[in-house]
PDB file of N, CA and C in Angstrom:
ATOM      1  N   UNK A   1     -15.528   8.875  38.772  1.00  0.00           N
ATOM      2  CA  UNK A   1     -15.426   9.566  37.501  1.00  0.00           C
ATOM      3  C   UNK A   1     -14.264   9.023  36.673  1.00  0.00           C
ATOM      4  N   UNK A   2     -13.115   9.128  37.058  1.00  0.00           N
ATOM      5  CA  UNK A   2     -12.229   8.014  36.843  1.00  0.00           C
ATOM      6  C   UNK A   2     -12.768   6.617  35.800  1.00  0.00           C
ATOM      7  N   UNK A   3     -12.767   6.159  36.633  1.00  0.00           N
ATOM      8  CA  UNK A   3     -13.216   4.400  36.106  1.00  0.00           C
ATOM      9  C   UNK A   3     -14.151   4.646  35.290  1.00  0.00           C
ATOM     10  N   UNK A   4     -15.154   5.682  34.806  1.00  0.00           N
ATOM     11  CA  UNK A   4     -15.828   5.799  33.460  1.00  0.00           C
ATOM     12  C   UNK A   4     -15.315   6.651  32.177  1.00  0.00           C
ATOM     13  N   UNK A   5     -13.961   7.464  32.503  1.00  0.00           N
ATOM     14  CA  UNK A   5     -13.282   7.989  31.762  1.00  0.00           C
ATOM     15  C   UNK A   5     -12.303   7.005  31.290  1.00  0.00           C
ATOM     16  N   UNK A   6     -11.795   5.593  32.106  1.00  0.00           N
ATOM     17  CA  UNK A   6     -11.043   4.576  31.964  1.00  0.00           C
ATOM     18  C   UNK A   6     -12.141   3.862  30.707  1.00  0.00           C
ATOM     19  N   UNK A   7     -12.900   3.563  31.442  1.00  0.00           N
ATOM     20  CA  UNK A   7     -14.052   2.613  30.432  1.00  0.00           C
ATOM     21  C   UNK A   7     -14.347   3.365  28.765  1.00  0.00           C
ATOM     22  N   UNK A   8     -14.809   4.085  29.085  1.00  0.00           N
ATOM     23  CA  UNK A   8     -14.797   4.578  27.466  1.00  0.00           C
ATOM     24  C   UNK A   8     -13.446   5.142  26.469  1.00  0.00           C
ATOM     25  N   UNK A   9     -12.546   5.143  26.838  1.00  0.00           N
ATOM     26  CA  UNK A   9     -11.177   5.268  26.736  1.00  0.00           C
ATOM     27  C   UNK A   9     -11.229   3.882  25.840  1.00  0.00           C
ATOM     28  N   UNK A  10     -10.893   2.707  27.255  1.00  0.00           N
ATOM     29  CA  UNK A  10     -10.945   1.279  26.953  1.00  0.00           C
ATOM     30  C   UNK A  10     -11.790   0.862  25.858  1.00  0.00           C
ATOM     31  N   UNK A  11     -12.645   1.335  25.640  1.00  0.00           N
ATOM     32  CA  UNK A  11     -14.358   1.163  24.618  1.00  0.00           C
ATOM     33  C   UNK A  11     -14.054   1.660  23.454  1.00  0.00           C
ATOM     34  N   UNK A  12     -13.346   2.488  23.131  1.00  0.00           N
ATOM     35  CA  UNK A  12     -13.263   3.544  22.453  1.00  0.00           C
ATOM     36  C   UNK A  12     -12.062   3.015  21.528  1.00  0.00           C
ATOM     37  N   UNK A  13     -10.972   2.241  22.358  1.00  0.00           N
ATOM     38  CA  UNK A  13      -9.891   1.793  21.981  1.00  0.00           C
ATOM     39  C   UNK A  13      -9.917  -0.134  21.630  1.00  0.00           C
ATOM     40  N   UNK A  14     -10.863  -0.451  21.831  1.00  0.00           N
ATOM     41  CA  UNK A  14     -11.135  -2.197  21.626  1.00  0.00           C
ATOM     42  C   UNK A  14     -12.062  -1.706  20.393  1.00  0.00           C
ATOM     43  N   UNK A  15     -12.972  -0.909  20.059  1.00  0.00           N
ATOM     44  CA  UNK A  15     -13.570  -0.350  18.882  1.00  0.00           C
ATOM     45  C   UNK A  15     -12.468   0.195  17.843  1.00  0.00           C
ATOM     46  N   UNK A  16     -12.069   0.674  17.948  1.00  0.00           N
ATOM     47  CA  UNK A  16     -11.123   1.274  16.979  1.00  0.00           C
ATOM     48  C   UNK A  16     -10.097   0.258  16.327  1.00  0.00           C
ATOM     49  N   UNK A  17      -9.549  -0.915  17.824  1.00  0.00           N
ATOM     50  CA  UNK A  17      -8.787  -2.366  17.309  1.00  0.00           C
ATOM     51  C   UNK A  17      -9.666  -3.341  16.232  1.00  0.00           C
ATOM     52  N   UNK A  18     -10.834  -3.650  16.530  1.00  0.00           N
ATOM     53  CA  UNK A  18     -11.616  -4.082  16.020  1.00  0.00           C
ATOM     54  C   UNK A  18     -11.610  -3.951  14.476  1.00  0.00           C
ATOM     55  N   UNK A  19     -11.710  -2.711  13.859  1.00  0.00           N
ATOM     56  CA  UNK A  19     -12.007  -2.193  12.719  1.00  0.00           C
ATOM     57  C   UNK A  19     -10.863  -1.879  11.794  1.00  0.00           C
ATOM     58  N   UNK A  20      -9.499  -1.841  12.313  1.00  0.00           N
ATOM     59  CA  UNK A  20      -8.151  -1.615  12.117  1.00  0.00           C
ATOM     60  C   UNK A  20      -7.723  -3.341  11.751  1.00  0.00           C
ATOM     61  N   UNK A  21      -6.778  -3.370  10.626  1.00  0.00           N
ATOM     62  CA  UNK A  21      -5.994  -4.316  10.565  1.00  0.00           C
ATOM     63  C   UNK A  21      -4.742  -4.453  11.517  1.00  0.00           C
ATOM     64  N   UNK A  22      -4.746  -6.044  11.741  1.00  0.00           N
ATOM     65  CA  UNK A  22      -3.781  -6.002  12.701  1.00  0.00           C
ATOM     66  C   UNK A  22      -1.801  -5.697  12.483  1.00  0.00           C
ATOM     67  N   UNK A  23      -1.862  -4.948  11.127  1.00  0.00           N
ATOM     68  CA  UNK A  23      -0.801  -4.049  10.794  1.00  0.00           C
ATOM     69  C   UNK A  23      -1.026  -2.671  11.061  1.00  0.00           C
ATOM     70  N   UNK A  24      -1.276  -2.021  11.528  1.00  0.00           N
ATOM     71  CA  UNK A  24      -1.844  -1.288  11.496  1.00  0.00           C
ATOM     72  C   UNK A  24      -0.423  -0.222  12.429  1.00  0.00           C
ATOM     73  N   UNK A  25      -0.720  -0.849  13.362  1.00  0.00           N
ATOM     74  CA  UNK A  25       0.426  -0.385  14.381  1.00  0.00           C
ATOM     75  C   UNK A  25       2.173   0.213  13.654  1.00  0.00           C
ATOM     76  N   UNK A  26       2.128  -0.836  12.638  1.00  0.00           N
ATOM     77  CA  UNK A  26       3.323  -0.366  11.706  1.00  0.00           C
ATOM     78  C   UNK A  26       3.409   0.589  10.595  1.00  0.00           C
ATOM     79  N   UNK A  27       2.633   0.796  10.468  1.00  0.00           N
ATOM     80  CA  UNK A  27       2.561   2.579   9.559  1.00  0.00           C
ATOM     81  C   UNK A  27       2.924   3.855  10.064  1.00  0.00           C
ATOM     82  N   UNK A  28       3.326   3.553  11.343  1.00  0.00           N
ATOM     83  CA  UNK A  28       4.370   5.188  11.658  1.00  0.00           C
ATOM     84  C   UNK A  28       5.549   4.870  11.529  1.00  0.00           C
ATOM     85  N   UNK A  29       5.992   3.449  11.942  1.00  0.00           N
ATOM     86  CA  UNK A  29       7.322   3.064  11.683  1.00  0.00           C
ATOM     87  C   UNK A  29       8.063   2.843  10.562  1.00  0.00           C
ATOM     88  N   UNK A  30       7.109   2.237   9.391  1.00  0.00           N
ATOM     89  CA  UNK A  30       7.641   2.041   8.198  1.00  0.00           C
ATOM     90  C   UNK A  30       7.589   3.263   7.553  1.00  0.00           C
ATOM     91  N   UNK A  31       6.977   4.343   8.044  1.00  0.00           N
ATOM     92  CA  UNK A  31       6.464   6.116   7.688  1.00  0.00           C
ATOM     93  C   UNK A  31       8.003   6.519   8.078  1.00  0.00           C
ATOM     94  N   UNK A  32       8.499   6.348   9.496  1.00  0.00           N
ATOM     95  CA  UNK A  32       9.829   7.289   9.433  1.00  0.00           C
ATOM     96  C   UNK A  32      11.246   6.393   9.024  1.00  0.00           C
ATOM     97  N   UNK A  33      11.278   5.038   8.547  1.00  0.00           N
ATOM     98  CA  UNK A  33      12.302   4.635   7.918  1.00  0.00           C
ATOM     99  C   UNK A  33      11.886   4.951   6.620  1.00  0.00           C
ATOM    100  N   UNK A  34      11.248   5.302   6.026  1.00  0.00           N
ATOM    101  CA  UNK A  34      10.978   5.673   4.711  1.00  0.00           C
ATOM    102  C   UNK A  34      11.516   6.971   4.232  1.00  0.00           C
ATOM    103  N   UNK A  35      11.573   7.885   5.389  1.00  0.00           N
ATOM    104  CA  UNK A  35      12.423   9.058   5.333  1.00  0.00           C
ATOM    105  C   UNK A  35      13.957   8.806   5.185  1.00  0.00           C
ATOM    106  N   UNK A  36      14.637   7.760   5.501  1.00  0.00           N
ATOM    107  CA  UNK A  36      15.318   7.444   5.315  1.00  0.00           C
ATOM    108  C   UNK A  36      15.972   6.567   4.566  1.00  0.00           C
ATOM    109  N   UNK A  37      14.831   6.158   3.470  1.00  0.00           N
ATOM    110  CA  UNK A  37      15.733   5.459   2.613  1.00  0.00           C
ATOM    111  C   UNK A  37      16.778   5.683   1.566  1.00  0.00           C
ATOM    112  N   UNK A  38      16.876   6.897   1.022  1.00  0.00           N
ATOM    113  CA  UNK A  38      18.141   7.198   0.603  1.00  0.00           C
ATOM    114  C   UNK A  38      19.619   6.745   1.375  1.00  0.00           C
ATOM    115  N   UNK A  39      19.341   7.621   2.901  1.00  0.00           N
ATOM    116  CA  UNK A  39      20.478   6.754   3.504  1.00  0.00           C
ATOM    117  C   UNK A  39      20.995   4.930   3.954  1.00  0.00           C
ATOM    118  N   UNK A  40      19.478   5.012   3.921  1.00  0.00           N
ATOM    119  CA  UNK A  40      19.322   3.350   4.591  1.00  0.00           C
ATOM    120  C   UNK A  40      20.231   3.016   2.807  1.00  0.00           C
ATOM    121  N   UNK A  41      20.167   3.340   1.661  1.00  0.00           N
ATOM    122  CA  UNK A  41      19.990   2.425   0.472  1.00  0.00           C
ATOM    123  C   UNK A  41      21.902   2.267   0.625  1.00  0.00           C
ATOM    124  N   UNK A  42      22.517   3.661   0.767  1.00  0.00           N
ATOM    125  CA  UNK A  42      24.031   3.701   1.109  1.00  0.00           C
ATOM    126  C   UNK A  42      24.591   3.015   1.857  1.00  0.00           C
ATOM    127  N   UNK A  43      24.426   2.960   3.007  1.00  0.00           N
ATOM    128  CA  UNK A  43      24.553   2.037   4.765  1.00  0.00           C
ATOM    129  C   UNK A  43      24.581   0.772   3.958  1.00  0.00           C
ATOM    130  N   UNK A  44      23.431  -0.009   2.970  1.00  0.00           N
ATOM    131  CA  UNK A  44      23.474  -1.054   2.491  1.00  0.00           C
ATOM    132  C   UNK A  44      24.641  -1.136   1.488  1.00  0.00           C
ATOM    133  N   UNK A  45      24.496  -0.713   0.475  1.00  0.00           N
ATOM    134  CA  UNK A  45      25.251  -0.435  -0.188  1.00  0.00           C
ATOM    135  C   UNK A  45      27.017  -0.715   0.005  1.00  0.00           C
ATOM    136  N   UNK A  46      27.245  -0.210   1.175  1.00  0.00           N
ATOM    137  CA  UNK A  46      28.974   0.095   1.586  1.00  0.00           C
ATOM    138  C   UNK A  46      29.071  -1.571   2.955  1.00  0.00           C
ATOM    139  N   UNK A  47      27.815  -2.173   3.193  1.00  0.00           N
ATOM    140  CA  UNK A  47      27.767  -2.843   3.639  1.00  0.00           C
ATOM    141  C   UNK A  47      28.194  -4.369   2.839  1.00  0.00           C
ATOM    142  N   UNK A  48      27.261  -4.034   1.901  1.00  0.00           N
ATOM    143  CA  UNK A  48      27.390  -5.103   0.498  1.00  0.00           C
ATOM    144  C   UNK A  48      28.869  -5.504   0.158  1.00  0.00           C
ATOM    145  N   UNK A  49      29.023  -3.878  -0.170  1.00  0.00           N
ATOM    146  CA  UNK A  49      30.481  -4.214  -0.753  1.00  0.00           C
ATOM    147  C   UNK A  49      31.783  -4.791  -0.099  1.00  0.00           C
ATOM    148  N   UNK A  50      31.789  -4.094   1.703  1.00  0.00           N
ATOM    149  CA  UNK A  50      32.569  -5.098   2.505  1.00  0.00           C
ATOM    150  C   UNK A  50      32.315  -6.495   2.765  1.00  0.00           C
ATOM    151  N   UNK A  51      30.976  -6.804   2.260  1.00  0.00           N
ATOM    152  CA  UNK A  51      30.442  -8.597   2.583  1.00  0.00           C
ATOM    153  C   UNK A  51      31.496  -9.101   1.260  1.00  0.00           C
ATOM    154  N   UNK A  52      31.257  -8.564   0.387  1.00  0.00           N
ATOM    155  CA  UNK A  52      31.722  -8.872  -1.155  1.00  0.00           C
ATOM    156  C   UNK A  52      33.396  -9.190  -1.183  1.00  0.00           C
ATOM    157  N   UNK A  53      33.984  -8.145  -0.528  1.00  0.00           N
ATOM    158  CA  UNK A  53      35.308  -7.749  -0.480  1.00  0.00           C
ATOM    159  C   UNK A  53      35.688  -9.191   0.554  1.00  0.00           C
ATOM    160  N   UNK A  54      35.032  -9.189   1.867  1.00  0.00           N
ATOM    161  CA  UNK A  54      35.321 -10.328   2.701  1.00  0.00           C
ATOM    162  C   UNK A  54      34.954 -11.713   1.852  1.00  0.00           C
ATOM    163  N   UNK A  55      33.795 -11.983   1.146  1.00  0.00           N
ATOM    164  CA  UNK A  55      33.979 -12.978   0.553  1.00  0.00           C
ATOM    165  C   UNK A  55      34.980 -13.598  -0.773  1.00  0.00           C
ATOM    166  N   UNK A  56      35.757 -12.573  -1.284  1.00  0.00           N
ATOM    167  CA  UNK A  56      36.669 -12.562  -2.159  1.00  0.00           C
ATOM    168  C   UNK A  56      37.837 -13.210  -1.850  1.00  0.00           C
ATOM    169  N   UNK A  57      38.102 -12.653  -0.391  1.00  0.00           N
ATOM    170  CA  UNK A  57      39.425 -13.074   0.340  1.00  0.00           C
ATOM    171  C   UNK A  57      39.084 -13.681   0.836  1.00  0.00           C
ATOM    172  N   UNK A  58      37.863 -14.306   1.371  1.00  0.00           N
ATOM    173  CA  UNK A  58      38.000 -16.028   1.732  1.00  0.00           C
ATOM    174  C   UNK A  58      37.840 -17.125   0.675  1.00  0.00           C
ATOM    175  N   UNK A  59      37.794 -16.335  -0.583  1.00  0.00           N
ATOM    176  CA  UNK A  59      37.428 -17.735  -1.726  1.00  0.00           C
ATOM    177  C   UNK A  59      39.396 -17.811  -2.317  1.00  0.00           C
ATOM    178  N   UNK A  60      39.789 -16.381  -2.234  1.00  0.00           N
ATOM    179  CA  UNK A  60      41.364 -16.817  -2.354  1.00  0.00           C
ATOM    180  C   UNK A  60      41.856 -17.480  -1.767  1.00  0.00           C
ATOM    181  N   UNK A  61      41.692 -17.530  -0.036  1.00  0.00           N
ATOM    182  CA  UNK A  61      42.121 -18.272   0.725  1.00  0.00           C
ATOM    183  C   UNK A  61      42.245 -20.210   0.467  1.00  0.00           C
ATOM    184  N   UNK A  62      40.734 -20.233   0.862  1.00  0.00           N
ATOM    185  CA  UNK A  62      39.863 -21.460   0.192  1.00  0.00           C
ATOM    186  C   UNK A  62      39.677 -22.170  -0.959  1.00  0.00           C
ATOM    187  N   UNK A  63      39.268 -21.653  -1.549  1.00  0.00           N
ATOM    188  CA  UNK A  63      38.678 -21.519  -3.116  1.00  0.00           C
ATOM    189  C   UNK A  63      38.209 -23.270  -3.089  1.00  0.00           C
ATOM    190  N   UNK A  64      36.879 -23.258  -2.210  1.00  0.00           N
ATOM    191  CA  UNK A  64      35.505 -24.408  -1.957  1.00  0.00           C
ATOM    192  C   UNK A  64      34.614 -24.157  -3.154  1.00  0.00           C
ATOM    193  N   UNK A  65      34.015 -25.072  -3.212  1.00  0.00           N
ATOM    194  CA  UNK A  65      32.022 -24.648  -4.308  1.00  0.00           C
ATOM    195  C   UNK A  65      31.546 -23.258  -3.036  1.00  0.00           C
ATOM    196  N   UNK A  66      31.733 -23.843  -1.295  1.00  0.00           N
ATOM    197  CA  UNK A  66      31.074 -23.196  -0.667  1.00  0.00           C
ATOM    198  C   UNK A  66      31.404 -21.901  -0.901  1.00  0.00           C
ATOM    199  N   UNK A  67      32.549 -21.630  -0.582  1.00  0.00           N
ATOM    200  CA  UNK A  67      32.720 -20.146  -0.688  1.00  0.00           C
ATOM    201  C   UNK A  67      32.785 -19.406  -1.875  1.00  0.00           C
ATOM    202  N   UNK A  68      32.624 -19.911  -3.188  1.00  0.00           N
ATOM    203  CA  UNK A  68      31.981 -19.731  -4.126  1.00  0.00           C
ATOM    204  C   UNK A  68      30.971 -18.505  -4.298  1.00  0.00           C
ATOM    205  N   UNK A  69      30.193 -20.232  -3.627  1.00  0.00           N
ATOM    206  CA  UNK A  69      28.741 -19.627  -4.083  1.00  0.00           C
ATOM    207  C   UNK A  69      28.199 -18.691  -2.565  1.00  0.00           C
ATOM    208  N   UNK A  70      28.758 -18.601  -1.981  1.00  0.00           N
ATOM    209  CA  UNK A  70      28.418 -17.613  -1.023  1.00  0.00           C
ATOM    210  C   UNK A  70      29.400 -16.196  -1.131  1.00  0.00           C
ATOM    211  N   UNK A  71      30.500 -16.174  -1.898  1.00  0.00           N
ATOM    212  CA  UNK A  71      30.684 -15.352  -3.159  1.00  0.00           C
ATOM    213  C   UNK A  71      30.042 -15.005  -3.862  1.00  0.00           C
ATOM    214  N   UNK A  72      29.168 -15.690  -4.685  1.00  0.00           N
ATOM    215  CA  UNK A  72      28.265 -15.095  -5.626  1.00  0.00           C
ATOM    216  C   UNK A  72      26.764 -14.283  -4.972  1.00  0.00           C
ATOM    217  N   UNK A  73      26.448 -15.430  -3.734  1.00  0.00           N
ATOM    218  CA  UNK A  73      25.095 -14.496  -2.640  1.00  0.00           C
ATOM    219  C   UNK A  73      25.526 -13.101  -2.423  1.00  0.00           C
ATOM    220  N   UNK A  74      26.894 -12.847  -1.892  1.00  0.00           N
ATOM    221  CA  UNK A  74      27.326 -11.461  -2.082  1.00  0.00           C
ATOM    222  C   UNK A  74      27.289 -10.781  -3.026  1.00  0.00           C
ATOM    223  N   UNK A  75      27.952 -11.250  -4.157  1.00  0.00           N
ATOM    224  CA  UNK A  75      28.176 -10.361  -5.564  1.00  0.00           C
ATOM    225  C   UNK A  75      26.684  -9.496  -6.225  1.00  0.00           C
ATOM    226  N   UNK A  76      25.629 -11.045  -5.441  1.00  0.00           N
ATOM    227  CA  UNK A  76      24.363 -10.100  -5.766  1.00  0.00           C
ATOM    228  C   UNK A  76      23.477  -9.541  -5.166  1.00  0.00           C
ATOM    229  N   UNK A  77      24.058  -9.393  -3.646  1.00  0.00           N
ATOM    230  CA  UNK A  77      23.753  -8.651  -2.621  1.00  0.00           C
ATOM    231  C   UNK A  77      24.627  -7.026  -3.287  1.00  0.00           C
ATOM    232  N   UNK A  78      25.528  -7.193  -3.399  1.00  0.00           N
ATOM    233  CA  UNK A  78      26.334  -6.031  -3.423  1.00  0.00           C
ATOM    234  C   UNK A  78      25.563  -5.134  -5.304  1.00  0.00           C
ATOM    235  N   UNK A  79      25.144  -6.144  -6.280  1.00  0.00           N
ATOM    236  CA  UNK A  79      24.926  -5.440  -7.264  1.00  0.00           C
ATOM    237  C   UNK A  79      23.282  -4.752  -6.802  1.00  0.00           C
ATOM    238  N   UNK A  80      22.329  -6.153  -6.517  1.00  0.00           N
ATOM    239  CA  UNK A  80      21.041  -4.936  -5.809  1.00  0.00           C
ATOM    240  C   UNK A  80      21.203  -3.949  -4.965  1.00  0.00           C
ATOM    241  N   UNK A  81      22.469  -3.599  -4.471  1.00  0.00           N
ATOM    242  CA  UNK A  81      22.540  -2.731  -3.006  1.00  0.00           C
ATOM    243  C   UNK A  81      23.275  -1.690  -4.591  1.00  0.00           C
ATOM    244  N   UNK A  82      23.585  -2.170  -5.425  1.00  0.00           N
ATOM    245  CA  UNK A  82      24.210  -0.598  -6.239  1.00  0.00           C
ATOM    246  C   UNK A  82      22.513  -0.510  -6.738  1.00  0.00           C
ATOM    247  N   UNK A  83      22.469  -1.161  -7.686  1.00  0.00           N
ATOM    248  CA  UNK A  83      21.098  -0.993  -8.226  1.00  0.00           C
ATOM    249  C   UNK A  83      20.054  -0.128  -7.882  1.00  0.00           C
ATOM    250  N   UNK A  84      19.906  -0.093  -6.299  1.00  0.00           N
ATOM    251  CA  UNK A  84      19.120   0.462  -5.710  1.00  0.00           C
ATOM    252  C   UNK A  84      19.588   1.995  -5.233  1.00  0.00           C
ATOM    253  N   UNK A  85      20.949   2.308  -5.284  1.00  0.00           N
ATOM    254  CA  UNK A  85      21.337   3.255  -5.132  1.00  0.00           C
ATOM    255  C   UNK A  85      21.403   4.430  -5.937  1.00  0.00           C
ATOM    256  N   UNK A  86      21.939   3.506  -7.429  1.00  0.00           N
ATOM    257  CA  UNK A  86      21.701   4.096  -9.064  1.00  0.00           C
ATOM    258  C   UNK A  86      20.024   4.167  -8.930  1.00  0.00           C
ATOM    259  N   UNK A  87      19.127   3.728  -8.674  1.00  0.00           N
ATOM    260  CA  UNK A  87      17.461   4.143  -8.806  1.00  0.00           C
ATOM    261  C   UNK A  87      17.004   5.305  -8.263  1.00  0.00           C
ATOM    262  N   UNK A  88      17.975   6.195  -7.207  1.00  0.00           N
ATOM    263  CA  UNK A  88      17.472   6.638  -6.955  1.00  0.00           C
ATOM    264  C   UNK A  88      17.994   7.817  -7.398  1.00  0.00           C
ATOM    265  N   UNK A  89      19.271   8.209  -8.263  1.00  0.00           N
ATOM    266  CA  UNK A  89      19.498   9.114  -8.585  1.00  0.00           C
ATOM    267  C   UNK A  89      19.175   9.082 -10.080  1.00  0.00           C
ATOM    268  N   UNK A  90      19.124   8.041 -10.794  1.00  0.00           N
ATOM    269  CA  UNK A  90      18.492   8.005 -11.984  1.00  0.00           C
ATOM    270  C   UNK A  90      17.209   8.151 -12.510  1.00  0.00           C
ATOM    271  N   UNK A  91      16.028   7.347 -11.456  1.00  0.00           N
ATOM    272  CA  UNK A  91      14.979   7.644 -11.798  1.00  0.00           C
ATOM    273  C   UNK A  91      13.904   7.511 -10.468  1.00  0.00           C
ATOM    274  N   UNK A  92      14.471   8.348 -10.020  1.00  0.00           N
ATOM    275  CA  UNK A  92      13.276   8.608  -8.180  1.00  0.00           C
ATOM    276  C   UNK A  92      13.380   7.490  -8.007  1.00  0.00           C
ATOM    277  N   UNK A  93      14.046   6.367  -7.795  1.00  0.00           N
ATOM    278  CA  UNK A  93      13.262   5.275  -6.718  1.00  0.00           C
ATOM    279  C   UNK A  93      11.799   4.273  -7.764  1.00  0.00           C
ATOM    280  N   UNK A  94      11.951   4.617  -8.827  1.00  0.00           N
ATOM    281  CA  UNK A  94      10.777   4.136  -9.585  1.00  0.00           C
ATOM    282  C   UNK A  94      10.749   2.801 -10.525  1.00  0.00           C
ATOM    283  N   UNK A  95      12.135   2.607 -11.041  1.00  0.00           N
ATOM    284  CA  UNK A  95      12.645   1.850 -12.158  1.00  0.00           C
ATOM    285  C   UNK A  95      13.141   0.008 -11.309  1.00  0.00           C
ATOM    286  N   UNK A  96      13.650   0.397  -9.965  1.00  0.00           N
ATOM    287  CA  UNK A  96      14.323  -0.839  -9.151  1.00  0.00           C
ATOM    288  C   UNK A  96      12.747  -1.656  -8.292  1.00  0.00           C
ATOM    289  N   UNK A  97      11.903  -1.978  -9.070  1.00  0.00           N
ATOM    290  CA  UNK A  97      10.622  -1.814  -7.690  1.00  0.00           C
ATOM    291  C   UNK A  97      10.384  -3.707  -6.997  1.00  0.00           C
ATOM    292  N   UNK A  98       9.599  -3.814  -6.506  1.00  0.00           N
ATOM    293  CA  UNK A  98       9.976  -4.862  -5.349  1.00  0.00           C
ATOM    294  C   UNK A  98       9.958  -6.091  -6.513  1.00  0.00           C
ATOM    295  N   UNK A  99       9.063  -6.339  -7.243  1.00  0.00           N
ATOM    296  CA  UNK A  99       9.650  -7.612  -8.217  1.00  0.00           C
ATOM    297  C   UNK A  99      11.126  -8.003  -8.594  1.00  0.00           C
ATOM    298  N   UNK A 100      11.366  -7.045  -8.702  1.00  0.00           N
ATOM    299  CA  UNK A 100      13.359  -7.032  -9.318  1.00  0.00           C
ATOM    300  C   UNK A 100      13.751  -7.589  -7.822  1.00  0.00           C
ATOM    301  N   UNK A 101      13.822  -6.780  -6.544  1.00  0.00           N
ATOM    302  CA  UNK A 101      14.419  -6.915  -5.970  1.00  0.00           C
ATOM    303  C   UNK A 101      13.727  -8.404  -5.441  1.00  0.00           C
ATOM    304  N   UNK A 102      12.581  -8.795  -4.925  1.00  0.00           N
ATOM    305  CA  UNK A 102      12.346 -10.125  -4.874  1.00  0.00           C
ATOM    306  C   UNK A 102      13.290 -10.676  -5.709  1.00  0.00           C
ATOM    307  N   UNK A 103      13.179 -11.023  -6.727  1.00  0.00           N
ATOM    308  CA  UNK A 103      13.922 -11.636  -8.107  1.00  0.00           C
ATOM    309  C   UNK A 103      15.700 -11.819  -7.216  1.00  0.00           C
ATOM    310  N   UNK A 104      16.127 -10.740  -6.862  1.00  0.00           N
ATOM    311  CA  UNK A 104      17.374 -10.598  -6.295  1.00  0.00           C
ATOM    312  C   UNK A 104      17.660 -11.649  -5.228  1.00  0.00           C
ATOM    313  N   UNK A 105      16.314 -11.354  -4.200  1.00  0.00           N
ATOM    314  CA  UNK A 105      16.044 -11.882  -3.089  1.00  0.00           C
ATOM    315  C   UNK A 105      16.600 -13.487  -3.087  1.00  0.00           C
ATOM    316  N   UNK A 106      15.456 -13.939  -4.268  1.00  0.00           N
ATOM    317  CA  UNK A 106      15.567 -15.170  -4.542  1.00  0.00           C
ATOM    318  C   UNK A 106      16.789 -15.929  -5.246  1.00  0.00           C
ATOM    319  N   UNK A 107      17.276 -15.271  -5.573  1.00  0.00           N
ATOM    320  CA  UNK A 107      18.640 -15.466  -6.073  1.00  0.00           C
ATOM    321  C   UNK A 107      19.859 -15.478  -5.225  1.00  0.00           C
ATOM    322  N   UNK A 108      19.914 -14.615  -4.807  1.00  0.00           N
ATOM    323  CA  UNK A 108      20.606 -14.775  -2.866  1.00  0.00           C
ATOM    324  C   UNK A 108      20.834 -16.286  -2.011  1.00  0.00           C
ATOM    325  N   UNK A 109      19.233 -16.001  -2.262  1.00  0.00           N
ATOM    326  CA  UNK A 109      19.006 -17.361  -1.268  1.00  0.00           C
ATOM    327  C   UNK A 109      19.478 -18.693  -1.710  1.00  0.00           C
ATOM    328  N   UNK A 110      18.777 -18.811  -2.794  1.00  0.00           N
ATOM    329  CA  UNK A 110      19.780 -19.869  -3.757  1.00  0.00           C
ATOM    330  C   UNK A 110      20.952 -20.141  -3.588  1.00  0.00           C
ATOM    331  N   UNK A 111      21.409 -18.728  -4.136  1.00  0.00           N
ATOM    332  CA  UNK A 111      23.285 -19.476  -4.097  1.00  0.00           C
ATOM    333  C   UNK A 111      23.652 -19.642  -2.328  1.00  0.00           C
ATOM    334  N   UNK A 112      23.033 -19.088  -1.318  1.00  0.00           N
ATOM    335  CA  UNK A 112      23.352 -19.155  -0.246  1.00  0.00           C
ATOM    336  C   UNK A 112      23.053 -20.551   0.054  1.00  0.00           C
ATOM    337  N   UNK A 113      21.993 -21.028  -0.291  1.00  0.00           N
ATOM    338  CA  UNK A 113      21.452 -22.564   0.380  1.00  0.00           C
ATOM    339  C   UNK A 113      22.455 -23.336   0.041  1.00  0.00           C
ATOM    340  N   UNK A 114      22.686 -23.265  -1.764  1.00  0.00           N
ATOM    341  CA  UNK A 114      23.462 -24.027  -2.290  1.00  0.00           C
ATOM    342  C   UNK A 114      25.073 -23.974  -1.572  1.00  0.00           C
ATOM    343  N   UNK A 115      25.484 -23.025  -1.013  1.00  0.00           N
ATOM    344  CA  UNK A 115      26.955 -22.815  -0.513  1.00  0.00           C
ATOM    345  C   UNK A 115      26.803 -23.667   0.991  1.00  0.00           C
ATOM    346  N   UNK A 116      25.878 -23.873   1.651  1.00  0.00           N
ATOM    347  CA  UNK A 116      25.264 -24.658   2.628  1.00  0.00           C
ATOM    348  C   UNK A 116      24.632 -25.862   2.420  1.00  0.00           C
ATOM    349  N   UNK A 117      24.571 -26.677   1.351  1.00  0.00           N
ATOM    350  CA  UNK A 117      24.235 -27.903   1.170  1.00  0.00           C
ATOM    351  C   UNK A 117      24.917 -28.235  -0.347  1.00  0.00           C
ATOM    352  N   UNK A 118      25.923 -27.834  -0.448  1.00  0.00           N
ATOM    353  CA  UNK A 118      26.855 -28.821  -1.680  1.00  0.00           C
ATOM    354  C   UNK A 118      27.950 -29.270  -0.868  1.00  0.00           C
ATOM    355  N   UNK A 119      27.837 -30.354  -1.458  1.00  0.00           N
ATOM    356  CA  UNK A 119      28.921 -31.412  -0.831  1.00  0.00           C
ATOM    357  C   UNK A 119      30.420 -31.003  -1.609  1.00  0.00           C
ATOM    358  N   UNK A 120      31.482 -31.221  -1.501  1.00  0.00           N
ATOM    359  CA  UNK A 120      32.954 -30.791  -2.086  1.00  0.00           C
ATOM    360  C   UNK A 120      33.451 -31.744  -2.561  1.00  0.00           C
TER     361      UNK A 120
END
């Protein structure tokens, strides 16, 4: 009795994979960090600003193109991490939406590559 309560279980569950995208599995998880994005947006936020603060005092130290511009990857790490914080008390979470922050994204990366492949 067993091994046919196993089998259609098994049947039941290779049917259901089948018909499901293989994201699928991540919609409870991205469901309860979502409860948390107000806090998650702060945590970033106060994170930003110590990356920012540390990159300040190594460009005084230094003062390279590199640390520069990995100065500036911060500066706009630290302004999307306000940005996103101001969105949510200004206008629900509605006004900052993933284009901008892509846009950010890509801008990041940039000055980061560039702080990693300019010569001095």
């Amino acid at each position: 009795m067993n091994k046919i309560v196993v089998c259609v279980l098994l049947f039941i569950f290779l049917i259901n994979s089948v018909f499901s995208a293989p994201w699928d599995f991540l919609r409870e998880p991205v469901n309860l960090v979502g409860s948390f994005s107000l806090i998650l947006a702060w945590v970033l936020f106060f994170v930003s600003i110590s990356l920012l603060g540390v990159a300040i005092l190594a460009y005084k130290k230094k003062r390279s193109h590199a640390t520069l511009f990995v100065g500036i990857g911060f500066g706009l790490f630290f302004s999307k991490a306000l940005l996103i914080v101001m969105d949510y008390y200004l206008s629900n979470g509605n006004f900052f939406n993933y284009a901008i922050q892509s846009f950010f994204d890509l801008a990041i990366i940039v000055s980061l590559f560039i702080a990693v492949f300019k010569k001095n």
